[in-house]
Protein backbone atom coordinates (compact mmCIF):
# COMPACT_ATOMS: atom_id res chain seq x y z
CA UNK A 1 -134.16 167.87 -25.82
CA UNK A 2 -132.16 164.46 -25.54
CA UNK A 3 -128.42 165.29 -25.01
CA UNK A 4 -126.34 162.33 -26.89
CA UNK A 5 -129.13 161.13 -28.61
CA UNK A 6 -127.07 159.31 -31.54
CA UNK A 7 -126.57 156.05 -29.97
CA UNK A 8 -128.13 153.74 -26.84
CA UNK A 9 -130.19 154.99 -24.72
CA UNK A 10 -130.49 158.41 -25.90
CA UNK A 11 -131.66 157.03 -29.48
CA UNK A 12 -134.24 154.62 -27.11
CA UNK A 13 -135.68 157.34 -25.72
CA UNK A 14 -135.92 159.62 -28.61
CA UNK A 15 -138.11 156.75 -29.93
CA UNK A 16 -140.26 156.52 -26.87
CA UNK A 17 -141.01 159.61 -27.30
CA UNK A 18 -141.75 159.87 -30.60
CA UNK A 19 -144.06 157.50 -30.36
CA UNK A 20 -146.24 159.92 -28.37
CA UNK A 21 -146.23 162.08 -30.79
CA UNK A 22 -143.46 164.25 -29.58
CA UNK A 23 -141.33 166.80 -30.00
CA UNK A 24 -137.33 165.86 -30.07
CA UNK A 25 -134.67 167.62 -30.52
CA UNK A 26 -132.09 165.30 -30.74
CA UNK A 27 -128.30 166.58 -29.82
CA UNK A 28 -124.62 164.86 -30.03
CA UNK A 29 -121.25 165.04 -31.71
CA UNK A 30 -122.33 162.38 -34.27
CA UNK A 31 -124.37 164.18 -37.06
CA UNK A 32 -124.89 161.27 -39.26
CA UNK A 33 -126.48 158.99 -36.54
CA UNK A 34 -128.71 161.89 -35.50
CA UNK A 35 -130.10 162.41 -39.10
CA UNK A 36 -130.59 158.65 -38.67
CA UNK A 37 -132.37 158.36 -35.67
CA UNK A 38 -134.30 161.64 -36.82
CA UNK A 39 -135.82 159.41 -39.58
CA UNK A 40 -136.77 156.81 -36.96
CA UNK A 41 -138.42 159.17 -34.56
CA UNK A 42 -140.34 160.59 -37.49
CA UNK A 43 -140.84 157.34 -38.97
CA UNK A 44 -142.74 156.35 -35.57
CA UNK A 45 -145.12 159.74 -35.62
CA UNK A 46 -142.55 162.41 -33.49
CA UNK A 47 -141.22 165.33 -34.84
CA UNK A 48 -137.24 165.82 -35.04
CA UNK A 49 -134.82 168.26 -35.11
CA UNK A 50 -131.39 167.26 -35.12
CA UNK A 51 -127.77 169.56 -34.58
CA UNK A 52 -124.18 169.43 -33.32
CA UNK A 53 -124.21 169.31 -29.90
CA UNK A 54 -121.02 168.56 -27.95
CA UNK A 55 -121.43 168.73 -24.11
CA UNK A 56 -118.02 169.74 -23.10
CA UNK A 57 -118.36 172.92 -24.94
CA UNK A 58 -120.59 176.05 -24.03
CA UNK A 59 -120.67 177.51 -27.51
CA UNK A 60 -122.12 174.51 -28.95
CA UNK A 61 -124.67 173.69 -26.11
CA UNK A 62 -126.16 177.82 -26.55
CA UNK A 63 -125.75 177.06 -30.70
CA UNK A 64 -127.66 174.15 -30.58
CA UNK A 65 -130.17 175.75 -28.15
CA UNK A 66 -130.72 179.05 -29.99
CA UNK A 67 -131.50 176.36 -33.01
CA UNK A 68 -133.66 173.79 -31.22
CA UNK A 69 -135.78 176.90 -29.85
CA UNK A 70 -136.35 178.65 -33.05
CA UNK A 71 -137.13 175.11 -34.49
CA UNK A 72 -139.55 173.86 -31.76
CA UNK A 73 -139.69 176.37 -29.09
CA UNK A 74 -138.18 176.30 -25.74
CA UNK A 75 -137.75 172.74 -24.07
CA UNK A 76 -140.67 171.77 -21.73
CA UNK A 77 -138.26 168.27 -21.94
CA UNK A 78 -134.65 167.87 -21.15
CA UNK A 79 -132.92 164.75 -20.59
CA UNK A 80 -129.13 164.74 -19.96
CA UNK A 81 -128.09 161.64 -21.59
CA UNK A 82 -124.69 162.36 -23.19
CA UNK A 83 -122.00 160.35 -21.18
CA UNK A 84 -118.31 159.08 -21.24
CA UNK A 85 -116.42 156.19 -19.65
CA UNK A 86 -113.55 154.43 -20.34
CA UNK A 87 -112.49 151.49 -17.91
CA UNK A 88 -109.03 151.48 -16.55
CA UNK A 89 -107.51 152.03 -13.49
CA UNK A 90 -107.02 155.53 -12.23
CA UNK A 91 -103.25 155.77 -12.32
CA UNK A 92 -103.26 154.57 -15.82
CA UNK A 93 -105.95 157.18 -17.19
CA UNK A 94 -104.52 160.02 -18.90
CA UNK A 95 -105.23 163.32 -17.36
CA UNK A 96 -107.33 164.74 -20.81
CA UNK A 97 -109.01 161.77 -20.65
CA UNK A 98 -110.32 162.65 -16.98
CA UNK A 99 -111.07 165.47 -17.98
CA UNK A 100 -113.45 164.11 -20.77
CA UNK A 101 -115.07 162.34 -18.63
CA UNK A 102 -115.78 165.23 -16.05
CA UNK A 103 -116.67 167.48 -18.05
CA UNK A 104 -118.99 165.00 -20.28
CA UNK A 105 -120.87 163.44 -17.35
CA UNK A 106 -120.81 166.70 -15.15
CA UNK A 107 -120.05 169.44 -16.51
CA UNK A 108 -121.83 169.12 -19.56
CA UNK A 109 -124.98 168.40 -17.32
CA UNK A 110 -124.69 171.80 -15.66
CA UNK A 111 -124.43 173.76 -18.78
CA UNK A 112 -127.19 171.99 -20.66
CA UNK A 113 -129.78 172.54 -17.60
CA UNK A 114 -128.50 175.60 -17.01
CA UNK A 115 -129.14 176.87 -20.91
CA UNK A 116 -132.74 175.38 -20.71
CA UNK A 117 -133.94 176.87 -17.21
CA UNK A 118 -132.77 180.34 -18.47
CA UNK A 119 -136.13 180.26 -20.85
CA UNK A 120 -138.26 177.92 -18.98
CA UNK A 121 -138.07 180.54 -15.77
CA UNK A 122 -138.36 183.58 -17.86
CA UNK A 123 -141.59 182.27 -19.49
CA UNK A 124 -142.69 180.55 -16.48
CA UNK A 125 -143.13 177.33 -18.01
CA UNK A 126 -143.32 173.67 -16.50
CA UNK A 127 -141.34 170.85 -17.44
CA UNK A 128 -138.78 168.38 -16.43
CA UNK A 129 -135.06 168.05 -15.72
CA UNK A 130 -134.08 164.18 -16.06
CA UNK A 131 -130.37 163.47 -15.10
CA UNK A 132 -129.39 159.68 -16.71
CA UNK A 133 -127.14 158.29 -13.44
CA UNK A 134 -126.06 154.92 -12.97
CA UNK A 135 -125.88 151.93 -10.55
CA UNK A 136 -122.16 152.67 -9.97
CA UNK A 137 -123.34 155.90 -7.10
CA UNK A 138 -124.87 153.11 -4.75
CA UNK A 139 -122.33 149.81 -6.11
CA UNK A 140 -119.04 151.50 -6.93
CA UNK A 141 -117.32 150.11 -9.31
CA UNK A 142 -113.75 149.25 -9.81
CA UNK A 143 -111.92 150.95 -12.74
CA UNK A 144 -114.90 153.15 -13.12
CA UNK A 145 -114.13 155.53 -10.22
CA UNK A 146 -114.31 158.81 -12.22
CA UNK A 147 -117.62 157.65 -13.97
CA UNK A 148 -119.01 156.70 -9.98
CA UNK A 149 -118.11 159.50 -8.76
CA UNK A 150 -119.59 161.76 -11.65
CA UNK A 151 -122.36 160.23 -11.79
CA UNK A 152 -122.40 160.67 -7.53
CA UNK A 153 -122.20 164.41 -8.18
CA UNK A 154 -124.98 164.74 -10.75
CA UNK A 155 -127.44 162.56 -8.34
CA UNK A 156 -126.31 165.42 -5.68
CA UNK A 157 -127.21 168.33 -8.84
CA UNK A 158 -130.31 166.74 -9.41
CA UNK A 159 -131.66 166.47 -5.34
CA UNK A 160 -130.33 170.45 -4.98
CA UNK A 161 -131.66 171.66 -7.93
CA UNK A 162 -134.84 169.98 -7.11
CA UNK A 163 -134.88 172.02 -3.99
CA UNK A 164 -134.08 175.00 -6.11
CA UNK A 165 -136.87 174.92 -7.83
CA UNK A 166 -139.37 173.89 -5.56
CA UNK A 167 -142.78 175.54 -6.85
CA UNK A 168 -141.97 176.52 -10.05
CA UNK A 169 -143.57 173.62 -11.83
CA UNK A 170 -140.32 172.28 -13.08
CA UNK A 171 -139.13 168.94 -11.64
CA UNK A 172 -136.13 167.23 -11.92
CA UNK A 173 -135.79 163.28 -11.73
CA UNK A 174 -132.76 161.25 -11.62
CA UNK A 175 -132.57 157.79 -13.33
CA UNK A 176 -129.93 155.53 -12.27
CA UNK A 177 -129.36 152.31 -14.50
């Protein structure tokens, strides 16, 4: 599962994978792009599923779960790409847009790993948790102190639920670009 998989890195990694012969379930807002990318990762010898996913919203992450698992099973794979950031300084953001970002970079995180784990632990299955962070947690970054500090908060989700899940066979890794 690859979590804003329509554009940048979450179309680069959807073709990494594919490559291996993968599995991808491929997830964002923009269904067009998806159905695009879909044709690249089976173009390049993956498999791909594609649906609606917007992060922000709990209806849509278990819709486009319940789909993804009766199409390929449930994830052994989930990489929480989809993200939001819009430069500015913080007394000229608008509050919904705060909350875009927070719930996009954060929030949306939480669900999504939270909807996956619910399988992987009931089946006892292996796999891994990967949490897309950025450079801005260890060089913060002026107007981008929302984005730092969500992506601060998802490093900290990633190291607990690490610990969390010590021995189960499912591992979670951070990437920070």
């Amino acid at each position: 599962v690859i979590t804003g998989s329509s554009a940048g890195l979450g179309v680069a990694i959807a073709l990494q994978m594919a490559e291996r012969g993968w599995r991808v379930s491929l997830g964002a807002r923009r269904v067009d792009r998806l159905l695009e990318v879909a044709a690249d990762v089976r173009t390049r010898g993956g498999s791909a599923f594609t649906h609606v996913l917007d992060v922000t919203d709990s209806d849509s992450i278990d819709h486009f779960f319940e789909a993804s698992e009766a199409a390929h099973g449930p994830a052994d794979v989930v990489v929480n790409n989809a993200g939001a950031s819009r430069p500015g300084p913080l007394t000229e953001q608008d509050p919904a847009w705060l909350r875009t970002e927070v719930e996009t970079n954060l929030l949306g995180a939480l669900w999504v790993t939270r909807r996956a784990l619910i399988p992987m632990r009931a089946q006892g299955l292996t796999g891994d948790i990967v949490f897309m962070s950025s450079d801005s947690v260890r060089n913060p970054r002026p107007m981008q102190v929302t984005y730092g500090a969500t992506k601060a908060a998802l490093e900290n989700l990633s190291d607990g639920l690490s610990l969390e899940l010590e021995g189960t066979g499912i591992r979670c890794t951070k990437i920070r670009i």
